[in-house]
N, C-alpha and C. Protein backbone atom coordinates (compact mmCIF):
# COMPACT_ATOMS: atom_id res chain seq x y z
N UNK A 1 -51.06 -2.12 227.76
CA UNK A 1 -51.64 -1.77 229.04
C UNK A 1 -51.62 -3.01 229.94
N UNK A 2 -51.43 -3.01 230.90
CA UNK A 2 -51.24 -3.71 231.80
C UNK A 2 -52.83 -4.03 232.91
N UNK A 3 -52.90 -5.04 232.82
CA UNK A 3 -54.22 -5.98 233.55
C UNK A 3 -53.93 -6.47 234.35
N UNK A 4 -53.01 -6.95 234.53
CA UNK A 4 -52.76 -8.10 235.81
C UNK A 4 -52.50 -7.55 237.34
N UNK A 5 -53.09 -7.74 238.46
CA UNK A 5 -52.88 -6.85 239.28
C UNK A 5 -51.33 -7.29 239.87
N UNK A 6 -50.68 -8.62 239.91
CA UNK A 6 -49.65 -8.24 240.35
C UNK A 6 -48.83 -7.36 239.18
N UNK A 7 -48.68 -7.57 238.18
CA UNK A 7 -48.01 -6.83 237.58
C UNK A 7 -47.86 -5.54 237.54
N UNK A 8 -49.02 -4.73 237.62
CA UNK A 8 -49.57 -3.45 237.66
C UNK A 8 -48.62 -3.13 239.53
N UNK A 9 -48.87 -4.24 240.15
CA UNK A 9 -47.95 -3.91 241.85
C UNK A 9 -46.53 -3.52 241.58
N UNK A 10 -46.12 -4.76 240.80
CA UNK A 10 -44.26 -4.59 240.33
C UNK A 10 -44.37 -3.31 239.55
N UNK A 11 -45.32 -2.76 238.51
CA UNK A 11 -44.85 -1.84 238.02
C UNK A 11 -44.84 -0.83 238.74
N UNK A 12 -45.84 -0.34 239.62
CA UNK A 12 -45.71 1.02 240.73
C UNK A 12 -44.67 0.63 241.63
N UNK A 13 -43.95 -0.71 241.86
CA UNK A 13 -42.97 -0.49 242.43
C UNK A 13 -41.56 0.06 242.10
N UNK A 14 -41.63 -0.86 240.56
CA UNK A 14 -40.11 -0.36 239.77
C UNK A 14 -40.77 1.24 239.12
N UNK A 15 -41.40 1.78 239.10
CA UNK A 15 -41.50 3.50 238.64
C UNK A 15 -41.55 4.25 240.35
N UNK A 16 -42.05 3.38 240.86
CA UNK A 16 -41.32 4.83 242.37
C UNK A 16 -40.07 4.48 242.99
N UNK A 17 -39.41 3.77 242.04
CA UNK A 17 -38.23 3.65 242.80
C UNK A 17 -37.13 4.08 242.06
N UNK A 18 -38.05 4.25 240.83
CA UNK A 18 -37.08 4.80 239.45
C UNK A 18 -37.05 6.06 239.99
N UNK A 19 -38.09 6.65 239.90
CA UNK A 19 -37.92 8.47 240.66
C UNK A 19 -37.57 8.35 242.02
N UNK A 20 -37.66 7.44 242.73
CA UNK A 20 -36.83 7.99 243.83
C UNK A 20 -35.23 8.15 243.80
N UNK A 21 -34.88 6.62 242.69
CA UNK A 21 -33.37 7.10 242.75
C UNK A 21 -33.05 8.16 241.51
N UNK A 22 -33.96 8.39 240.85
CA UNK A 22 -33.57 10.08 240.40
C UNK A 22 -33.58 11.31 240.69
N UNK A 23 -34.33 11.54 241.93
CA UNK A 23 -34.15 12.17 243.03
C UNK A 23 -33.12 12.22 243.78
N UNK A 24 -32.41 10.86 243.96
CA UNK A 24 -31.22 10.99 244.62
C UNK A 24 -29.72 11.04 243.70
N UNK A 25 -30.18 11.14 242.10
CA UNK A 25 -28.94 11.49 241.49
C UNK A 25 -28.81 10.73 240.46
N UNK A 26 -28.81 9.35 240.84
CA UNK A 26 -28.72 8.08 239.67
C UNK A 26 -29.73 9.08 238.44
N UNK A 27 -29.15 8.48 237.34
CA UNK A 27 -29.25 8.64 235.90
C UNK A 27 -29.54 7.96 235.30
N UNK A 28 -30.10 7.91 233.82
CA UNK A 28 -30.65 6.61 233.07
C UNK A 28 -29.85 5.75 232.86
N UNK A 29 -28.32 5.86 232.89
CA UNK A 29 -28.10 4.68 232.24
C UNK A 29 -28.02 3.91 233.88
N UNK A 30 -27.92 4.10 234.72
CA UNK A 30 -28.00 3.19 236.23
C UNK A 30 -29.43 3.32 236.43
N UNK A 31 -30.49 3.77 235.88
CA UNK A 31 -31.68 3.20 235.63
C UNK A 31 -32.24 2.25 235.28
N UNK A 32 -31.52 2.23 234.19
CA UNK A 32 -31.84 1.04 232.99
C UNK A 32 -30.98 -0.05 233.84
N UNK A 33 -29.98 0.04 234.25
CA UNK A 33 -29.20 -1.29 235.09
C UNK A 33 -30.31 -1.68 235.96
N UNK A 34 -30.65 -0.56 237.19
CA UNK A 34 -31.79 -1.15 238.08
C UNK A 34 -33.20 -2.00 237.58
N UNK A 35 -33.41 -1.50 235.71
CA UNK A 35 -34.69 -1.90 235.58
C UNK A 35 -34.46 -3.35 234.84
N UNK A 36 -33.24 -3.62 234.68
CA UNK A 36 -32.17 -4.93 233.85
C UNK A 36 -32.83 -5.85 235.41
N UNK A 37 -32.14 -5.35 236.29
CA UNK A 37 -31.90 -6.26 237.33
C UNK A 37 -33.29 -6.87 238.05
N UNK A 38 -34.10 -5.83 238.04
CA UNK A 38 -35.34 -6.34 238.55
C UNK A 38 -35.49 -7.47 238.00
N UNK A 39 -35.95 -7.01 236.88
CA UNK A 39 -36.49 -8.04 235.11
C UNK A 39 -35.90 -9.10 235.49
N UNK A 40 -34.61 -9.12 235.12
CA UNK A 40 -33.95 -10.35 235.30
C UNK A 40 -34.50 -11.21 236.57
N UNK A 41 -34.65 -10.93 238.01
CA UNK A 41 -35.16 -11.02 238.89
C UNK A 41 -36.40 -11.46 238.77
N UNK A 42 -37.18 -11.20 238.16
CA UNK A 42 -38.94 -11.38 237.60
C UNK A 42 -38.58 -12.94 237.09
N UNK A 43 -37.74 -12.73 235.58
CA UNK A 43 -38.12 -13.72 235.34
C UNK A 43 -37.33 -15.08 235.97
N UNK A 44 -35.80 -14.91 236.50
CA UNK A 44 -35.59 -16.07 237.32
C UNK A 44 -36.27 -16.95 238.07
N UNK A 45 -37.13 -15.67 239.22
CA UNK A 45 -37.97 -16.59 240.00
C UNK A 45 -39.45 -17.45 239.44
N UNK A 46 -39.70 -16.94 238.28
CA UNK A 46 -40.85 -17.02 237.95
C UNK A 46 -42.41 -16.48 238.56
N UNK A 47 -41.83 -15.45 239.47
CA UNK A 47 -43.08 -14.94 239.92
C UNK A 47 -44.31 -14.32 239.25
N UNK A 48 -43.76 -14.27 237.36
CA UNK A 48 -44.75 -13.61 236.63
C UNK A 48 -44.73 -14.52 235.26
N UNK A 49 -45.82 -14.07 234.66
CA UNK A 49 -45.45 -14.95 233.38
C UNK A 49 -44.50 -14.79 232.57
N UNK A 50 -43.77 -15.31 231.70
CA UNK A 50 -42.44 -14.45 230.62
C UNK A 50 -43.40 -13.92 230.21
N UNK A 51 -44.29 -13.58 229.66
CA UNK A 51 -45.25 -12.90 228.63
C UNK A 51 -45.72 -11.69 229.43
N UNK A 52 -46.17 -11.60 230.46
CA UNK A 52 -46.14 -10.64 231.57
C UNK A 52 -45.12 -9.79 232.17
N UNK A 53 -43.70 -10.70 232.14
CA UNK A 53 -42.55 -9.54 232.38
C UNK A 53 -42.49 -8.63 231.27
N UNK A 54 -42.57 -9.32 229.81
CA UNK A 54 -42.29 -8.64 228.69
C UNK A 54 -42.78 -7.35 228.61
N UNK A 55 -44.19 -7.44 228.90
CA UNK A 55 -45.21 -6.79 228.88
C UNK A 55 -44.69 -5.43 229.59
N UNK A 56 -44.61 -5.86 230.90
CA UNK A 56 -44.03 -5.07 232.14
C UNK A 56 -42.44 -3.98 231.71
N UNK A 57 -41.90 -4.79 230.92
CA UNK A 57 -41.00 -4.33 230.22
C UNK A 57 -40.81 -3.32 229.28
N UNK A 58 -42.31 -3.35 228.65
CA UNK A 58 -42.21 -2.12 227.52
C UNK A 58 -42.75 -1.55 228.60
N UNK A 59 -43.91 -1.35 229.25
CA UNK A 59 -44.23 -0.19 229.75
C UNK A 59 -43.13 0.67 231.15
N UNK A 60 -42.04 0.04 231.53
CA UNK A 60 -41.41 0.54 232.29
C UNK A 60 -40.71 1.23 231.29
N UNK A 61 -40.15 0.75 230.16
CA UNK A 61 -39.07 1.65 229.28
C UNK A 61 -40.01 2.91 228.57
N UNK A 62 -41.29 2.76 229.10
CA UNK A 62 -42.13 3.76 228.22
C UNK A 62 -42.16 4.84 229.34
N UNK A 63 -42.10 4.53 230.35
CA UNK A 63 -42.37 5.37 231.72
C UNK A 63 -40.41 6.28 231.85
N UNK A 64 -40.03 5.17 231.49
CA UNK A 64 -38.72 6.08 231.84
C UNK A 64 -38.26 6.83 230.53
N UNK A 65 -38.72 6.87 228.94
CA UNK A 65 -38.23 7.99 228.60
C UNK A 65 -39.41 9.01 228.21
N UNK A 66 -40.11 8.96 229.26
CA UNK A 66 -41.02 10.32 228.95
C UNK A 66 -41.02 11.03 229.90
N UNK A 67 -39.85 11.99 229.67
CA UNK A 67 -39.27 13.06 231.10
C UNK A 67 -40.33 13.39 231.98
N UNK A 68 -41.50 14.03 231.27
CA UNK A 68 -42.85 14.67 232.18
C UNK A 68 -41.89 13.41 234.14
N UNK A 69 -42.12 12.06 233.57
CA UNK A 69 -42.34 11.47 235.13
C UNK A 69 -40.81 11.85 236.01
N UNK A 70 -40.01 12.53 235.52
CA UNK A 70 -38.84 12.83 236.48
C UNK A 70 -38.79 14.06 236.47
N UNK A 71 -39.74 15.00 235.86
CA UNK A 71 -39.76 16.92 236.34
C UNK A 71 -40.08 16.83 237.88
N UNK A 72 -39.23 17.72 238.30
CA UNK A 72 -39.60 18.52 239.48
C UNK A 72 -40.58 19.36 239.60
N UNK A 73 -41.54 18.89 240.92
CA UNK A 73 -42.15 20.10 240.71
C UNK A 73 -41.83 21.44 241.23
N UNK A 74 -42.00 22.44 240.56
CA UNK A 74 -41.69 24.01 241.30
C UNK A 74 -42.68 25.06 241.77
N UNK A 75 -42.45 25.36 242.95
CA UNK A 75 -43.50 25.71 243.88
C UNK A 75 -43.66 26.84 243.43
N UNK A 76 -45.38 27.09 243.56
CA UNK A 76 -45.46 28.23 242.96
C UNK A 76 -45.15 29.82 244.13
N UNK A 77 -44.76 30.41 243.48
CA UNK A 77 -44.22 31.97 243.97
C UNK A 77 -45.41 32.39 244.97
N UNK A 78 -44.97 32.84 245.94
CA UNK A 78 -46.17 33.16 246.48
C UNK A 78 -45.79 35.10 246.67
N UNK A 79 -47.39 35.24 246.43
CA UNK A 79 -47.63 36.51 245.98
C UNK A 79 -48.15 37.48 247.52
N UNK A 80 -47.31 39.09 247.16
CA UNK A 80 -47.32 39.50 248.43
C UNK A 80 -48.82 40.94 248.32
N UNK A 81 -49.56 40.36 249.19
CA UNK A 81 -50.88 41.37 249.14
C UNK A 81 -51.12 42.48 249.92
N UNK A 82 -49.98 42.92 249.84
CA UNK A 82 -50.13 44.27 250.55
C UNK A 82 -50.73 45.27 250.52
């Protein structure tokens, strides 16, 4: 679980951007590239701790294979009351 508030920021950033580009088509394995690249990105600059990207790391790979977060939702039927 994640404590740190920037970290907890990067992570709502890299998961709405994961569903947004699955919304627009991209797939896991250009997922996993986007979530490579961040990371990598994290830890170059050092904006987080290595122990904190890591961290950040399992829980993004935990977010992306548990489908529930990329279902669509489907509107419900609307019913005619005549």
């Amino acid at each position: 679980m994640l404590q740190d508030a920037k970290t907890i920021r990067y992570y709502q950033r890299i998961t709405d951007a994961l569903v947004d580009q699955w919304n627009r088509g991209y797939r896991t394995d250009d997922l996993r590239r986007y979530v490579a690249g961040y990371l990598a990105a994290l830890r170059h600059s050092d904006a987080v701790e290595p122990y904190l990207v890591h961290r950040l790391e399992e829980e993004v790979t935990r977010f992306m294979f548990d489908p529930s977060n990329f279902a669509e939702a489907q509107p419900k039927p609307e019913l005619d009351y005549r």
